[in-house]
C-alpha atoms as a PDB file:
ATOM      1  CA  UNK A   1      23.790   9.258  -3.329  1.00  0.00           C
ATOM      2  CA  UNK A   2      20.822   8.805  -1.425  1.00  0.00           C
ATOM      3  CA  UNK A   3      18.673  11.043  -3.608  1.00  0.00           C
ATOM      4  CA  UNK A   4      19.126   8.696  -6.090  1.00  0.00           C
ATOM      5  CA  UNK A   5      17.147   5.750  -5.224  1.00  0.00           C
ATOM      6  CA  UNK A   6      14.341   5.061  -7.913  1.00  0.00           C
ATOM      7  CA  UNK A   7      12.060   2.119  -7.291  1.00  0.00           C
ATOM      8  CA  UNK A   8      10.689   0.235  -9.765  1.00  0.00           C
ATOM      9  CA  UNK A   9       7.325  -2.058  -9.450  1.00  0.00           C
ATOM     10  CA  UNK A  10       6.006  -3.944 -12.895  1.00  0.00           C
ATOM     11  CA  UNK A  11       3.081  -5.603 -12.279  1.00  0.00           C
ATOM     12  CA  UNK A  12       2.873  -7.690 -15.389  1.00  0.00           C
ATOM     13  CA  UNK A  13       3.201 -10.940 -13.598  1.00  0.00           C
ATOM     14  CA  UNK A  14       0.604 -10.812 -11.018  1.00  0.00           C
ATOM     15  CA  UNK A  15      -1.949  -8.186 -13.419  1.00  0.00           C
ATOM     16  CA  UNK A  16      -4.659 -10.700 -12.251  1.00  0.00           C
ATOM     17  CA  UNK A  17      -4.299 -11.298  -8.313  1.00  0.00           C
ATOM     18  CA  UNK A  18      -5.721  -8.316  -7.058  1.00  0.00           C
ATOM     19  CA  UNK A  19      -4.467  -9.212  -3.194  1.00  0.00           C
ATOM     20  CA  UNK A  20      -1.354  -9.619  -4.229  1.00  0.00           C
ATOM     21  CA  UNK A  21      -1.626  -6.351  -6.446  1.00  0.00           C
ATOM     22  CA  UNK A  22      -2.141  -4.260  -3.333  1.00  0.00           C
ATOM     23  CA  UNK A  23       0.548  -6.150  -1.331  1.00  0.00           C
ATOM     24  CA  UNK A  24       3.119  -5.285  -3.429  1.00  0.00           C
ATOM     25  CA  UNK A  25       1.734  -1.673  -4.210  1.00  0.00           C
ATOM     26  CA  UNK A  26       1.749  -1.536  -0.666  1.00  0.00           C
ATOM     27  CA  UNK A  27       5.609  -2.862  -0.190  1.00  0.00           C
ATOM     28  CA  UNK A  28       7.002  -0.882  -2.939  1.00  0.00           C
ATOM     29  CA  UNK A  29       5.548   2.537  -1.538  1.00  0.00           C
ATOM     30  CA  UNK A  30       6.912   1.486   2.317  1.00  0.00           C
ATOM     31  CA  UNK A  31      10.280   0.982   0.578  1.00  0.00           C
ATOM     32  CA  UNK A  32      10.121   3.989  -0.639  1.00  0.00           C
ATOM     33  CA  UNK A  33       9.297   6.003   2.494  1.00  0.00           C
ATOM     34  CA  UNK A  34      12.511   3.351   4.103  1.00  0.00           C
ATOM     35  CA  UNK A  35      15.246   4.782   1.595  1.00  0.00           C
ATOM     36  CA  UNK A  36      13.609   7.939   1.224  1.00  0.00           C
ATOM     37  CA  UNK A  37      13.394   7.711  -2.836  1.00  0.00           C
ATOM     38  CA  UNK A  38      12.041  10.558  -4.579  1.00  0.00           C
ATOM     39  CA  UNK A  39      10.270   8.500  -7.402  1.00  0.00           C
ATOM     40  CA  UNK A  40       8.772   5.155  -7.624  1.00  0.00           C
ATOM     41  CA  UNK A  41       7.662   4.405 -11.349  1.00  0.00           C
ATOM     42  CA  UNK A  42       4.280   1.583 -11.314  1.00  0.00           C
ATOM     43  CA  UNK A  43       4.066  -0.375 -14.533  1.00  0.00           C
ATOM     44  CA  UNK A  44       0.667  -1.608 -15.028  1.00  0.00           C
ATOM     45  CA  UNK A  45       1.204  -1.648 -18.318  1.00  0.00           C
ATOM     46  CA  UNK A  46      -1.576  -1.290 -21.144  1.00  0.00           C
ATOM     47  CA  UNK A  47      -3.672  -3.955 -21.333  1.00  0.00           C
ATOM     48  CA  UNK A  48      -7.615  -2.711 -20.224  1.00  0.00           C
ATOM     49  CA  UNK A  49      -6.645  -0.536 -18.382  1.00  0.00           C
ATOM     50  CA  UNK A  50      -8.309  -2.256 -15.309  1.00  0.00           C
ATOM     51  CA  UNK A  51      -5.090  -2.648 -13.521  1.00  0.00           C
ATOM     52  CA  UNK A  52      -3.921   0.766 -13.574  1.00  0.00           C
ATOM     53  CA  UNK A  53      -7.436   1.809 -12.476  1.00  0.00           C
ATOM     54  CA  UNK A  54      -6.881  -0.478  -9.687  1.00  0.00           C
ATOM     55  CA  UNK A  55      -2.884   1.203  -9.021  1.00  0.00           C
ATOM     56  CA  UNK A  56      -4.483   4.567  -9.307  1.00  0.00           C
ATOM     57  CA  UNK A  57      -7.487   3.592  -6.539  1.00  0.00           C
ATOM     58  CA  UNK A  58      -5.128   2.113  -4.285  1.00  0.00           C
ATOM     59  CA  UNK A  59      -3.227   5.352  -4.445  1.00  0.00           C
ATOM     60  CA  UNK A  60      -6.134   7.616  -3.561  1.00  0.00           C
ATOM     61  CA  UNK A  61      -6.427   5.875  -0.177  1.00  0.00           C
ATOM     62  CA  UNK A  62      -6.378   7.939   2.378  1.00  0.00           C
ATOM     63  CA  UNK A  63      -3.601   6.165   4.020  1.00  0.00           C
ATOM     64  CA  UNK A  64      -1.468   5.639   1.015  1.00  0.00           C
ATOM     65  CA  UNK A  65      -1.987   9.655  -0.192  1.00  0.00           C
ATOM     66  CA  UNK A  66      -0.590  10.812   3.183  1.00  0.00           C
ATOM     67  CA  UNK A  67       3.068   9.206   2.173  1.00  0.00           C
ATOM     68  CA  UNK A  68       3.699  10.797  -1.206  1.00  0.00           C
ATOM     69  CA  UNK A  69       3.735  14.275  -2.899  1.00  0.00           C
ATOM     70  CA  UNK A  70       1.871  13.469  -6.386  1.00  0.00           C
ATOM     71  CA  UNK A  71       1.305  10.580  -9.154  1.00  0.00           C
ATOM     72  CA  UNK A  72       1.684  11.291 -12.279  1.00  0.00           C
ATOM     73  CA  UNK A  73       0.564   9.324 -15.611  1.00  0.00           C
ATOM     74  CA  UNK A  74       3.191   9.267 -18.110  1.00  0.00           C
ATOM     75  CA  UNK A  75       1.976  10.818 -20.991  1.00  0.00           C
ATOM     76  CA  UNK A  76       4.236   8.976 -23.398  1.00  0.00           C
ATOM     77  CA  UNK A  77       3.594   5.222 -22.007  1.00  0.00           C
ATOM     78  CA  UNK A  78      -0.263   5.043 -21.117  1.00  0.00           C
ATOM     79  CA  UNK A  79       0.825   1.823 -18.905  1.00  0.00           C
ATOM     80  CA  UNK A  80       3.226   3.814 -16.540  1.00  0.00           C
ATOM     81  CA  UNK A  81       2.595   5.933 -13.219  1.00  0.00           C
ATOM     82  CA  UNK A  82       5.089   7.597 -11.071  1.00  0.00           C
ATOM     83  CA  UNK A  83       4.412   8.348  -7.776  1.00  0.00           C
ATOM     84  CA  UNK A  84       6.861  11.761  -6.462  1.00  0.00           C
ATOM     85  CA  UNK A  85       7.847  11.878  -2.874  1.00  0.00           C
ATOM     86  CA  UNK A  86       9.341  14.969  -1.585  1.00  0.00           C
ATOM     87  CA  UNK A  87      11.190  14.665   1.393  1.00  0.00           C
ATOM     88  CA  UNK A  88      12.581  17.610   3.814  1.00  0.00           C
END
């Protein structure tokens, strides 16, 4: 079931290493156009909300926005995004 593939990137651990923030923003949305996975959920969890300001940023790069179809902010968990890839 290829269409099932959902990738999953908490970034509790590393909230406060900003290169390493985008390194594995970057990795997890590469993996995603590898296996083709529709969804890809970001935790950035609560916190200030600095972090998913920074996931959200990092998404609206130019280079980044060309891979995927849409984010979305999960209105029940404030510290979740999903990012939606549609593939043909």
């Amino acid at each position: 079931m290829a269409g099932a593939v959902k990738l999953k990137l908490d970034l509790h651990d590393i909230y406060n290493r900003g290169g390493e923030i985008d390194r594995a923003l970057r990795a997890i949305i590469d993996e995603a156009v590898a296996k083709k996975a529709p969804l890809v959920e970001i935790i950035p969890g609560k916190g200030s909300g600095q972090l998913k300001k920074h996931v959200l940023r990092f998404l609206e790069r130019k280079d980044v926005k060309a891979l995927y179809h849409r984010v979305e902010k999960d209105k029940d968990n404030f510290g979740r995004v999903f990012v939606h890839f549609r593939w043909k």
